[in-house]
Structure formats: structure tokens, C-alpha cells
PDB file of N, CA and C in Angstrom:
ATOM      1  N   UNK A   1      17.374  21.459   9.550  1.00  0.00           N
ATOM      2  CA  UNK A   1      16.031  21.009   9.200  1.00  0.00           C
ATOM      3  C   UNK A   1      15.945  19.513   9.477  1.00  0.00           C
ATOM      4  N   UNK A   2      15.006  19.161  10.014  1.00  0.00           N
ATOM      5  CA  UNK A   2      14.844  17.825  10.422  1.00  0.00           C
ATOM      6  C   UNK A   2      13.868  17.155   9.784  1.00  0.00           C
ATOM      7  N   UNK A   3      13.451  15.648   9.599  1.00  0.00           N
ATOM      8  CA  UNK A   3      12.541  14.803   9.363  1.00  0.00           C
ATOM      9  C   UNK A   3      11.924  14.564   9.779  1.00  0.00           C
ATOM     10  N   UNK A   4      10.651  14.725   9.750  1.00  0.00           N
ATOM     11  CA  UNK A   4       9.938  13.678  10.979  1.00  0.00           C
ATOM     12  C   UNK A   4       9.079  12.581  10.240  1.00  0.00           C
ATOM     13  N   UNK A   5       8.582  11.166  11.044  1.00  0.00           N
ATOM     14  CA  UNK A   5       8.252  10.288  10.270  1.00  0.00           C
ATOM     15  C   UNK A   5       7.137  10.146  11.628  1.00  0.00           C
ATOM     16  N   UNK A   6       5.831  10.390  11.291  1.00  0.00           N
ATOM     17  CA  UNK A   6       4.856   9.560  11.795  1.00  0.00           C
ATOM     18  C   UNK A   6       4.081   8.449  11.511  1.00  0.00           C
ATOM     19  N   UNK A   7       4.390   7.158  12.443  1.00  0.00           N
ATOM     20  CA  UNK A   7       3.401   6.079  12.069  1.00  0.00           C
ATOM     21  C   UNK A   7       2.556   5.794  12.668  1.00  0.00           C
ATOM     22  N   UNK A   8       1.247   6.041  12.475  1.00  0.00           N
ATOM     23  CA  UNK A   8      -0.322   5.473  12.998  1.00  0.00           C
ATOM     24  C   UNK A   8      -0.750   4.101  12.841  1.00  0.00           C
ATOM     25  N   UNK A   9      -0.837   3.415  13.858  1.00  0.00           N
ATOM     26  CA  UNK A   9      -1.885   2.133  13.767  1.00  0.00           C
ATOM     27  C   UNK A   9      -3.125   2.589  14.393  1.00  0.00           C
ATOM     28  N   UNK A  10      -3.950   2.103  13.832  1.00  0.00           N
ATOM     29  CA  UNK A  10      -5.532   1.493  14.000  1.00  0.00           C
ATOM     30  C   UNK A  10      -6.262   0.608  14.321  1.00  0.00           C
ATOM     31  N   UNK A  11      -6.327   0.180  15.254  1.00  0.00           N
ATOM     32  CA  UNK A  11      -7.152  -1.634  15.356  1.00  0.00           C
ATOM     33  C   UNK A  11      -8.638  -0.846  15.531  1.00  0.00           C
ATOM     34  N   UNK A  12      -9.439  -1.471  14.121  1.00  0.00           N
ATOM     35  CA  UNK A  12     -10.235  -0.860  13.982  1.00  0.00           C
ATOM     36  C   UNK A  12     -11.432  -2.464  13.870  1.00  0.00           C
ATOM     37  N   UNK A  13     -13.085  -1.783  14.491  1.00  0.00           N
ATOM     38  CA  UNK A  13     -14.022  -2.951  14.455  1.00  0.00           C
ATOM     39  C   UNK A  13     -14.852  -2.729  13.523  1.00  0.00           C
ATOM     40  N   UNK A  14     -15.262  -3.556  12.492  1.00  0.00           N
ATOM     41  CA  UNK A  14     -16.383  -3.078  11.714  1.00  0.00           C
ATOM     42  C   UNK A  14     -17.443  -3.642  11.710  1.00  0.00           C
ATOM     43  N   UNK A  15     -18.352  -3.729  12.737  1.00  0.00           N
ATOM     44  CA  UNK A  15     -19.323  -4.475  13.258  1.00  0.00           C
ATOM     45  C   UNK A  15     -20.608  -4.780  11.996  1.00  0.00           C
ATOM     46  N   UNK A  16     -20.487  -4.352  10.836  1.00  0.00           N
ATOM     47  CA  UNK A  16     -21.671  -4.181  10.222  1.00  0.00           C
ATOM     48  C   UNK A  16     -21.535  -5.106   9.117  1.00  0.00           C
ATOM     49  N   UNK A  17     -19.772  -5.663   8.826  1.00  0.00           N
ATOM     50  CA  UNK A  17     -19.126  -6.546   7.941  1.00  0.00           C
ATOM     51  C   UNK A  17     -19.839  -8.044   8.012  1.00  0.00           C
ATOM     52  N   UNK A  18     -20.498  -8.388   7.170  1.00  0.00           N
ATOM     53  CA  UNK A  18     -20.806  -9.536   7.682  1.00  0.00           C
ATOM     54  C   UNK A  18     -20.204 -11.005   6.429  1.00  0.00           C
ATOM     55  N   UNK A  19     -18.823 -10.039   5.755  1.00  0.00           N
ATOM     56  CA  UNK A  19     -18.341 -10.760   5.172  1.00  0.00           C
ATOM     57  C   UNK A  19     -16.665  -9.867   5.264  1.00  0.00           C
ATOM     58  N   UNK A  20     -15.467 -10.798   4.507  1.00  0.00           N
ATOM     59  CA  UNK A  20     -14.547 -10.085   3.831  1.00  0.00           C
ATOM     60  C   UNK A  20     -14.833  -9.075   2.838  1.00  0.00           C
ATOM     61  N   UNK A  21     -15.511  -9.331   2.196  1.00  0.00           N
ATOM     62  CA  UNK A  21     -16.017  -8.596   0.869  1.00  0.00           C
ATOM     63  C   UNK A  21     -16.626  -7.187   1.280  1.00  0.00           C
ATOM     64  N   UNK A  22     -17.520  -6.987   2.493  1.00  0.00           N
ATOM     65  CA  UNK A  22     -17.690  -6.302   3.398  1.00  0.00           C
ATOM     66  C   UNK A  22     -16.851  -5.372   3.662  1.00  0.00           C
ATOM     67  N   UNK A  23     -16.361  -5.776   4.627  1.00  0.00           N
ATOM     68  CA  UNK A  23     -15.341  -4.984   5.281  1.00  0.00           C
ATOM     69  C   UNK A  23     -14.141  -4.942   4.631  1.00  0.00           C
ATOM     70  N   UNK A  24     -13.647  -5.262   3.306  1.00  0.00           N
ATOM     71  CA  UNK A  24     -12.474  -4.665   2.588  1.00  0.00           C
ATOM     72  C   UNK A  24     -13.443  -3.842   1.750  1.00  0.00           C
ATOM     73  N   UNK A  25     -14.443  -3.408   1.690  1.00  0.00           N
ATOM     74  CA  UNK A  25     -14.987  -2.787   1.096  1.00  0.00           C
ATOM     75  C   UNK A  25     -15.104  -0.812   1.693  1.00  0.00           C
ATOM     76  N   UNK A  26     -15.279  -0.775   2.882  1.00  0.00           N
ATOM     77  CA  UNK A  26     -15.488  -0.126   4.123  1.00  0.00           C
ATOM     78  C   UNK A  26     -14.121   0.195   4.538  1.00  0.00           C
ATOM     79  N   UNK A  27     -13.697  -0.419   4.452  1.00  0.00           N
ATOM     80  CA  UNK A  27     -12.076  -0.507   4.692  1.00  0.00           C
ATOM     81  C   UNK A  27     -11.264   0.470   3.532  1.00  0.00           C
ATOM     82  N   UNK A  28     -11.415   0.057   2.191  1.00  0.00           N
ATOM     83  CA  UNK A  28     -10.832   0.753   1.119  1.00  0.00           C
ATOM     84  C   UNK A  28     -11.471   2.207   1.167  1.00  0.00           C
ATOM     85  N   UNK A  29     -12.632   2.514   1.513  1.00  0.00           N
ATOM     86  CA  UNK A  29     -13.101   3.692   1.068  1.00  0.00           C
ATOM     87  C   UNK A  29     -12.824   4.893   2.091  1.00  0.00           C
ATOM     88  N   UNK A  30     -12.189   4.199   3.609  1.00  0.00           N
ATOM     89  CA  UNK A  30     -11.540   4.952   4.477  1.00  0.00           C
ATOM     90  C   UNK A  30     -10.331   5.419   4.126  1.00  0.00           C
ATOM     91  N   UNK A  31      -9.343   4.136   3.625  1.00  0.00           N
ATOM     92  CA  UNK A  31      -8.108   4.243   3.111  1.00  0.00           C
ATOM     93  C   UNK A  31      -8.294   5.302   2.149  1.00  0.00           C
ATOM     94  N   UNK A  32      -8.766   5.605   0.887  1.00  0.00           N
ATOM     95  CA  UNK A  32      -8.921   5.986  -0.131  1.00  0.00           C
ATOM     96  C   UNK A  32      -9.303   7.480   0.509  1.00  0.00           C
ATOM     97  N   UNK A  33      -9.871   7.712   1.530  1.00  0.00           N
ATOM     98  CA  UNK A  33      -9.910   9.265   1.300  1.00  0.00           C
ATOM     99  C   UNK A  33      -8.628   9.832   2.629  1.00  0.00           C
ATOM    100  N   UNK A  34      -8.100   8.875   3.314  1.00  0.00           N
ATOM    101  CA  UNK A  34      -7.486   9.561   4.164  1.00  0.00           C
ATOM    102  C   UNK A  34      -5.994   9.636   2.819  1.00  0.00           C
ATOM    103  N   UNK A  35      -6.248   9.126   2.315  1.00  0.00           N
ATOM    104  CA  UNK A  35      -4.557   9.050   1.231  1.00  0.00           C
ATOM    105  C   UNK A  35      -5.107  10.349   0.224  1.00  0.00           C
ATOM    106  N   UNK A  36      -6.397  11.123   0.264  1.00  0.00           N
ATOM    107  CA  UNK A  36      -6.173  11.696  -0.641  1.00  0.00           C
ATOM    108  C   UNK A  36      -6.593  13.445   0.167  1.00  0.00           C
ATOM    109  N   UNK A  37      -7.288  12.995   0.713  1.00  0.00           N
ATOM    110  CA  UNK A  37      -7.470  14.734   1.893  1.00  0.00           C
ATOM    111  C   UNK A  37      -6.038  14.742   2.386  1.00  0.00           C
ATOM    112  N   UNK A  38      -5.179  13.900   3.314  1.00  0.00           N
ATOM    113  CA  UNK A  38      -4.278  14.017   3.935  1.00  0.00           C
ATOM    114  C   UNK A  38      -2.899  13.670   2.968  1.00  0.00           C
ATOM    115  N   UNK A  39      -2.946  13.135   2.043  1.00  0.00           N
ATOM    116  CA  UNK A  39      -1.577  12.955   1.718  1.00  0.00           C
ATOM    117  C   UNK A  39      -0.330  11.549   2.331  1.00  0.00           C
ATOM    118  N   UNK A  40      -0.870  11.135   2.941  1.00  0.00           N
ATOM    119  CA  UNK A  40      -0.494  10.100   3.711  1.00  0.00           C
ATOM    120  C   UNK A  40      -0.483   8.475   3.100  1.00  0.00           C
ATOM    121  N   UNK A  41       0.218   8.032   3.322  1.00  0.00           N
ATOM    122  CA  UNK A  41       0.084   6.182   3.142  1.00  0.00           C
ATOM    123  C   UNK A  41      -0.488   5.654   4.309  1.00  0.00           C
ATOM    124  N   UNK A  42      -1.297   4.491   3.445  1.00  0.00           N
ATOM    125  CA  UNK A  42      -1.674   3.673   4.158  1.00  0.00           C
ATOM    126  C   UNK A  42      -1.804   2.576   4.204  1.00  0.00           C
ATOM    127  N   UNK A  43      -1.908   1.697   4.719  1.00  0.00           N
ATOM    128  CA  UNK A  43      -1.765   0.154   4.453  1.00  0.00           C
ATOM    129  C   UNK A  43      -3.124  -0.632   5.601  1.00  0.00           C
ATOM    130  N   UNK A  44      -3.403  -2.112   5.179  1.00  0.00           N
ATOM    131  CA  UNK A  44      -4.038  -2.759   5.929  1.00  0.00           C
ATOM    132  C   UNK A  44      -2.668  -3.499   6.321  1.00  0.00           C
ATOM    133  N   UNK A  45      -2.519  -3.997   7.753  1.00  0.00           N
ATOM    134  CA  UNK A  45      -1.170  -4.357   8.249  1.00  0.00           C
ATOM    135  C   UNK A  45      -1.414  -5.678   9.100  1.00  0.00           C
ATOM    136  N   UNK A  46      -3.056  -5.861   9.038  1.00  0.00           N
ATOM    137  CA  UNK A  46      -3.064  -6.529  10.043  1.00  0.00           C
ATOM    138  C   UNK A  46      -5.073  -7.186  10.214  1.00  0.00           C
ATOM    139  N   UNK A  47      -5.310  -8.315  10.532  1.00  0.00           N
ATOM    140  CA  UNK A  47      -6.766  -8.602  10.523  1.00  0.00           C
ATOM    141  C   UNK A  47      -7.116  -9.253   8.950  1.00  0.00           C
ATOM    142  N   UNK A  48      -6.809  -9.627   7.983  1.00  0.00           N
ATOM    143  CA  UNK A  48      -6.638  -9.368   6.933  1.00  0.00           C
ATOM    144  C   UNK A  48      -7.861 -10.823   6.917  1.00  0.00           C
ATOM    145  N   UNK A  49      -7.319 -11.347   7.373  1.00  0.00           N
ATOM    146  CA  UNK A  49      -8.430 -12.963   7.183  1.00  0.00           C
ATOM    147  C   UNK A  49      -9.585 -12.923   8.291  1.00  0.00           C
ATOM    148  N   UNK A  50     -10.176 -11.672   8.827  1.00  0.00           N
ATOM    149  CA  UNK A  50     -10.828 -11.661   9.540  1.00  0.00           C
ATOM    150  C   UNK A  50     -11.952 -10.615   9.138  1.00  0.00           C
ATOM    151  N   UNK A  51     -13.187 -10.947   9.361  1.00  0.00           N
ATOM    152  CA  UNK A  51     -14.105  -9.840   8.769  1.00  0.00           C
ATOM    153  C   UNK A  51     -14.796  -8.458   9.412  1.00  0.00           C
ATOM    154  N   UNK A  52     -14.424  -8.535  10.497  1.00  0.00           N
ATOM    155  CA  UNK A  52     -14.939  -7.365  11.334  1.00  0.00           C
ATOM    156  C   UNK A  52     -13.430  -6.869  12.390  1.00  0.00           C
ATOM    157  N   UNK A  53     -12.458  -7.171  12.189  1.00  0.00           N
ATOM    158  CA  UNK A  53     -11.113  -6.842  12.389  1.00  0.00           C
ATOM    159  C   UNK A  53     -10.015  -6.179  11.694  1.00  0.00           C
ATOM    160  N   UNK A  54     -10.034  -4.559  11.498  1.00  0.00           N
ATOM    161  CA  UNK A  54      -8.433  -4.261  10.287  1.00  0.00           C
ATOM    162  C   UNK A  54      -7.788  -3.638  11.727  1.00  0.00           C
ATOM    163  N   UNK A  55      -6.694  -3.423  10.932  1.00  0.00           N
ATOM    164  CA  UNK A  55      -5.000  -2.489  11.448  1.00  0.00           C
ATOM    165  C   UNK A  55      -4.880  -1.815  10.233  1.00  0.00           C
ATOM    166  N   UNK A  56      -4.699  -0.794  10.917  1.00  0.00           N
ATOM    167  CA  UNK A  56      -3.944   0.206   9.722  1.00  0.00           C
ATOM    168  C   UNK A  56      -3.260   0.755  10.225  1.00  0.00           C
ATOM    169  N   UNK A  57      -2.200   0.731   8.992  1.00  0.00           N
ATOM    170  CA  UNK A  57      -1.052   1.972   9.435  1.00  0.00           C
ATOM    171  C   UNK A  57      -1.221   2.734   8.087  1.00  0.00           C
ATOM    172  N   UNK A  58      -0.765   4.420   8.874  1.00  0.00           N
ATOM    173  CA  UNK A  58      -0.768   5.097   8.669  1.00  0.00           C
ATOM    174  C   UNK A  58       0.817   6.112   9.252  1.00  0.00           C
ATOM    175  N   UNK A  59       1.218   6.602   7.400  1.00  0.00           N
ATOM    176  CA  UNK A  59       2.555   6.874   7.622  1.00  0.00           C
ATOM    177  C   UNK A  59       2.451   8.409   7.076  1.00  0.00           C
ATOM    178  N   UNK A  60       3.053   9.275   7.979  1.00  0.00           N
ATOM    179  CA  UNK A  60       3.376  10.713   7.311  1.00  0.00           C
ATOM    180  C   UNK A  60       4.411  10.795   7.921  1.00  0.00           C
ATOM    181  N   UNK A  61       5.026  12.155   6.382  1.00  0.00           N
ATOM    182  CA  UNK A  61       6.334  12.677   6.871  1.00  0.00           C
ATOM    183  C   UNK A  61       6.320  13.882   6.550  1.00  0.00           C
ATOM    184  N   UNK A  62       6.940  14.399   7.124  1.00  0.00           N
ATOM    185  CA  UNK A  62       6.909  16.279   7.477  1.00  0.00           C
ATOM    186  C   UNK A  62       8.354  16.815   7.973  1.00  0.00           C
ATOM    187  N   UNK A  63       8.371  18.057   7.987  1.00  0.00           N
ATOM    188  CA  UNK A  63       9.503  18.554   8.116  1.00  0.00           C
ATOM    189  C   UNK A  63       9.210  19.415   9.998  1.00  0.00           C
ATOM    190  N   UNK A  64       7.906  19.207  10.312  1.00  0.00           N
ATOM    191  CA  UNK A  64       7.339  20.163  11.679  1.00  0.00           C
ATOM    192  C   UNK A  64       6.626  19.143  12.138  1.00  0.00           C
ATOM    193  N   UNK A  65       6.853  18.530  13.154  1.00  0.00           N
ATOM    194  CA  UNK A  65       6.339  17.227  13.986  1.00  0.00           C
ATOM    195  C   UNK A  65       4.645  18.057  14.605  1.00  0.00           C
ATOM    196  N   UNK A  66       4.508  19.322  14.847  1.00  0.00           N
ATOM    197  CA  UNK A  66       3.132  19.270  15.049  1.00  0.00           C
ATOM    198  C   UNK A  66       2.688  19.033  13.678  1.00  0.00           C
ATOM    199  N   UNK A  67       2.974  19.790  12.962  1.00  0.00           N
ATOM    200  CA  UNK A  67       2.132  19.653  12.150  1.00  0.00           C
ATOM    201  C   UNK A  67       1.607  18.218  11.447  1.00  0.00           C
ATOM    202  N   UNK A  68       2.882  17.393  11.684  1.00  0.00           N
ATOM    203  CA  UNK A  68       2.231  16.050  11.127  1.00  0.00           C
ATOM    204  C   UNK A  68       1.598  15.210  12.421  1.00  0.00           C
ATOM    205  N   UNK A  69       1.833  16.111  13.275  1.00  0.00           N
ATOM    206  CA  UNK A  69       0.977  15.906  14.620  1.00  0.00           C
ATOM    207  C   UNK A  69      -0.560  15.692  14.696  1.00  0.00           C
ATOM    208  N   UNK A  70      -0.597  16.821  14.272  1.00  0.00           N
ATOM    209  CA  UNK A  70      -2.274  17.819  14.056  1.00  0.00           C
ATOM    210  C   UNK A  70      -2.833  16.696  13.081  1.00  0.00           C
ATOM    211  N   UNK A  71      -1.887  16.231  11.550  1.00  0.00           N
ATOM    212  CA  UNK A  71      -2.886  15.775  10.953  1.00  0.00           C
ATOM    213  C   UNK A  71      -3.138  14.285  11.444  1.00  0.00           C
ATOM    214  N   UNK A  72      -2.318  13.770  12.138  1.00  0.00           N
ATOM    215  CA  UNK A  72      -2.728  12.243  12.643  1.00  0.00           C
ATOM    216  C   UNK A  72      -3.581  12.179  13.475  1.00  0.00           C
ATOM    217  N   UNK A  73      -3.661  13.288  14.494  1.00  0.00           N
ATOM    218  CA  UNK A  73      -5.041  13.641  15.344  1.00  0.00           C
ATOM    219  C   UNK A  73      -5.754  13.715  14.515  1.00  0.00           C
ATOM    220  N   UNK A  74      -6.339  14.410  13.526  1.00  0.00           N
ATOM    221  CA  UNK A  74      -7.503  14.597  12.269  1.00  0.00           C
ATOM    222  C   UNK A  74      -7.507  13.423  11.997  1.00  0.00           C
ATOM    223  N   UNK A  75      -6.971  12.427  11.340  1.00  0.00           N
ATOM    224  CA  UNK A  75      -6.945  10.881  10.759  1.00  0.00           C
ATOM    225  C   UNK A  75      -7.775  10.264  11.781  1.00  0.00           C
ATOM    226  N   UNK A  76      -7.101  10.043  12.958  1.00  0.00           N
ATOM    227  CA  UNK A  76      -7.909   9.705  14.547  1.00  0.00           C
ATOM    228  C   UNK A  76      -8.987  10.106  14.798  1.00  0.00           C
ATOM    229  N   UNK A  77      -9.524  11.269  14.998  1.00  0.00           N
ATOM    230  CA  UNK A  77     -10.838  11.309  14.988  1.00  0.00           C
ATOM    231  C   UNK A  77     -11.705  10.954  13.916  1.00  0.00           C
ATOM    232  N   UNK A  78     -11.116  11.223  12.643  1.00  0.00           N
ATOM    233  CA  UNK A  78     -12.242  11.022  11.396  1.00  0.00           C
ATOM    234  C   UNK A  78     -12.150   9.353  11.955  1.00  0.00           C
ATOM    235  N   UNK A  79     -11.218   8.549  12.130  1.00  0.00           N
ATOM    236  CA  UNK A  79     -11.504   6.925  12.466  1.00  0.00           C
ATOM    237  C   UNK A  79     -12.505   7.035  13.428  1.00  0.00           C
ATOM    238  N   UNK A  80     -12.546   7.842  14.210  1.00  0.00           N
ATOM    239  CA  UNK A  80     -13.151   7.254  15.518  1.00  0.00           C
ATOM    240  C   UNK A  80     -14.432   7.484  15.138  1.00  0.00           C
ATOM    241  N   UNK A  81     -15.008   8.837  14.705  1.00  0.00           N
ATOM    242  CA  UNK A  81     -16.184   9.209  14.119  1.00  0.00           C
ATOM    243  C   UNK A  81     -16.465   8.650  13.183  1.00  0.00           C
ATOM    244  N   UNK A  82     -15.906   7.593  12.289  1.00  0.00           N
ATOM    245  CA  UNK A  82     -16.748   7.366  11.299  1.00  0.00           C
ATOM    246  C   UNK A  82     -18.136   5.954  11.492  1.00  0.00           C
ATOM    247  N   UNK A  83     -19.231   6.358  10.591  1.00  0.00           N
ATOM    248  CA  UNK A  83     -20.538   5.780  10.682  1.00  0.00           C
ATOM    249  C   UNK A  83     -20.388   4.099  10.552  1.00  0.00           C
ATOM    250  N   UNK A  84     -19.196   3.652  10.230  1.00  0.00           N
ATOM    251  CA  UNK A  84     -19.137   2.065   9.716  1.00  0.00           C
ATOM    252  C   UNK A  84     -18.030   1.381  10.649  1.00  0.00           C
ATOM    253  N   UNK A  85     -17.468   1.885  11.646  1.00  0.00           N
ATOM    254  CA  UNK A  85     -16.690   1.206  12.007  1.00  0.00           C
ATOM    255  C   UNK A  85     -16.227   1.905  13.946  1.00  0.00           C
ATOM    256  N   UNK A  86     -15.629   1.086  14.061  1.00  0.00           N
ATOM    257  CA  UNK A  86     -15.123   1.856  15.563  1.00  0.00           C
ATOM    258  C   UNK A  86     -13.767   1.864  15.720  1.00  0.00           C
ATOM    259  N   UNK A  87     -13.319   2.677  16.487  1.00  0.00           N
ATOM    260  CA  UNK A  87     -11.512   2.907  16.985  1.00  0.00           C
ATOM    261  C   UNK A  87     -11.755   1.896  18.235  1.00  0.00           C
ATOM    262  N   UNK A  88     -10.956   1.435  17.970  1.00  0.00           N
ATOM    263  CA  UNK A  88     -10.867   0.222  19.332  1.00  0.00           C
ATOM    264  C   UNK A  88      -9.417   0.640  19.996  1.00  0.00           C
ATOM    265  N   UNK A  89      -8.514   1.267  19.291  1.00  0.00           N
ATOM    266  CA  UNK A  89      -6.990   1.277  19.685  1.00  0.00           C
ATOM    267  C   UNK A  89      -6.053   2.144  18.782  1.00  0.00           C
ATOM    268  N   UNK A  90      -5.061   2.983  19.078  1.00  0.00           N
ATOM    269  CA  UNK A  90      -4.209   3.802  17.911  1.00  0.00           C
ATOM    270  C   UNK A  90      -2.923   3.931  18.536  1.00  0.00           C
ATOM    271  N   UNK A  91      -1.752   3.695  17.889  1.00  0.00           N
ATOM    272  CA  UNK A  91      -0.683   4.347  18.592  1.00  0.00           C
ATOM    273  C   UNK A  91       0.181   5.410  17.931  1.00  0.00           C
ATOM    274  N   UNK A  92       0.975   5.720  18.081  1.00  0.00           N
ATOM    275  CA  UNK A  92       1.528   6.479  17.162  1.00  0.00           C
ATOM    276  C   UNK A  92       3.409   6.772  17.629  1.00  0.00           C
ATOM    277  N   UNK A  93       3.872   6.256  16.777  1.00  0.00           N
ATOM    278  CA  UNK A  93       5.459   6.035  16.943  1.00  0.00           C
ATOM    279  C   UNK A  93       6.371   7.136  15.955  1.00  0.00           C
ATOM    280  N   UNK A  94       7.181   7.766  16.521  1.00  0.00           N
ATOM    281  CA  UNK A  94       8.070   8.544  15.257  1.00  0.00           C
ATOM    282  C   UNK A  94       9.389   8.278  15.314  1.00  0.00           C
ATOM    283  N   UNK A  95       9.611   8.352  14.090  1.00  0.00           N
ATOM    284  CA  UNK A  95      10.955   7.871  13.557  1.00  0.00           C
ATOM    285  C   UNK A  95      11.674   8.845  13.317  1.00  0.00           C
TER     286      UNK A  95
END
């Protein structure tokens, strides 16, 4: 039985931020449901002093690499689709 460790970044734009307060606002409420539909950690990693700029990572671990496959694709599109922000960039590295 093996481990698998997926990590997702995000360089994500939030064009509508027209403050910090803003966009950590928009920001948390993405975080907050992908940690609770998916099960996953997440972090802001990156953009932090900037108001229309995050990174996120995004970490799952699984025992079946599609499957923690499948759900980082799901994470990815819900980013890309969502109404407040844009996918500008994602990678995804396993450990």
C-alpha cells in the first residue's frame, strides 16, 4: 500500500478586491469550503501583501493517486469557475 501526497498551487487574480480586507475575505471563503467538501489543507503561500494576487496550496493525501487525482481536478475547476476570482496558473507536484 502506498502514499500518495498531492500538492496544488494556485496563482489566483481577484480582480474585484479593491482592498486586503477584500480579497482575504474572498480568499477565506474559497479556502473554507474546499477544506470542508474536500477534506484537504490549505494555505495562502504566497501574494499575501498584495490585494488582487493569492497562491494557494493545496495538500491531499490518499492511498489511490487517481483518486486524489480526480479531487484536485474538482478543486481546479471549482477555482477556475468561481464568480470572484480567476485561475491564472496551477501546478501540481506529488510526493
Amino acid at each position: 500500500m502506498g502514499t500518495m501526497l498531492g500538492l496544488m498551487h494556485l496563482e489566483l487574480h481577484v480582480p474585484q478586491a479593491n482592498s486586503l480586507k477584500d480579497k482575504r475575505r474572498i480568499i477565506k471563503g474559497f479556502k473554507d469550503r474546499l477544506g470542508c467538501r474536500y477534506n484537504v489543507s490549505v494555505a495562502e503561500v504566497g501574494g499575501l501583501d498584495t490585494h488582487r494576487r493569492a497562491t494557494l496550496a493545496v495538500a491531499m493525501v490518499g492511498n489511490d493517486r487517481r483518486y486524489v487525482e480526480g479531487a484536485l481536478q474538482k478543486i481546479q475547476n471549482m477555482a477556475a469557475t468561481h464568480r470572484d476570482m480567476i485561475l491564472v496558473e496551477q501546478d501540481i507536484e506529488w510526493l
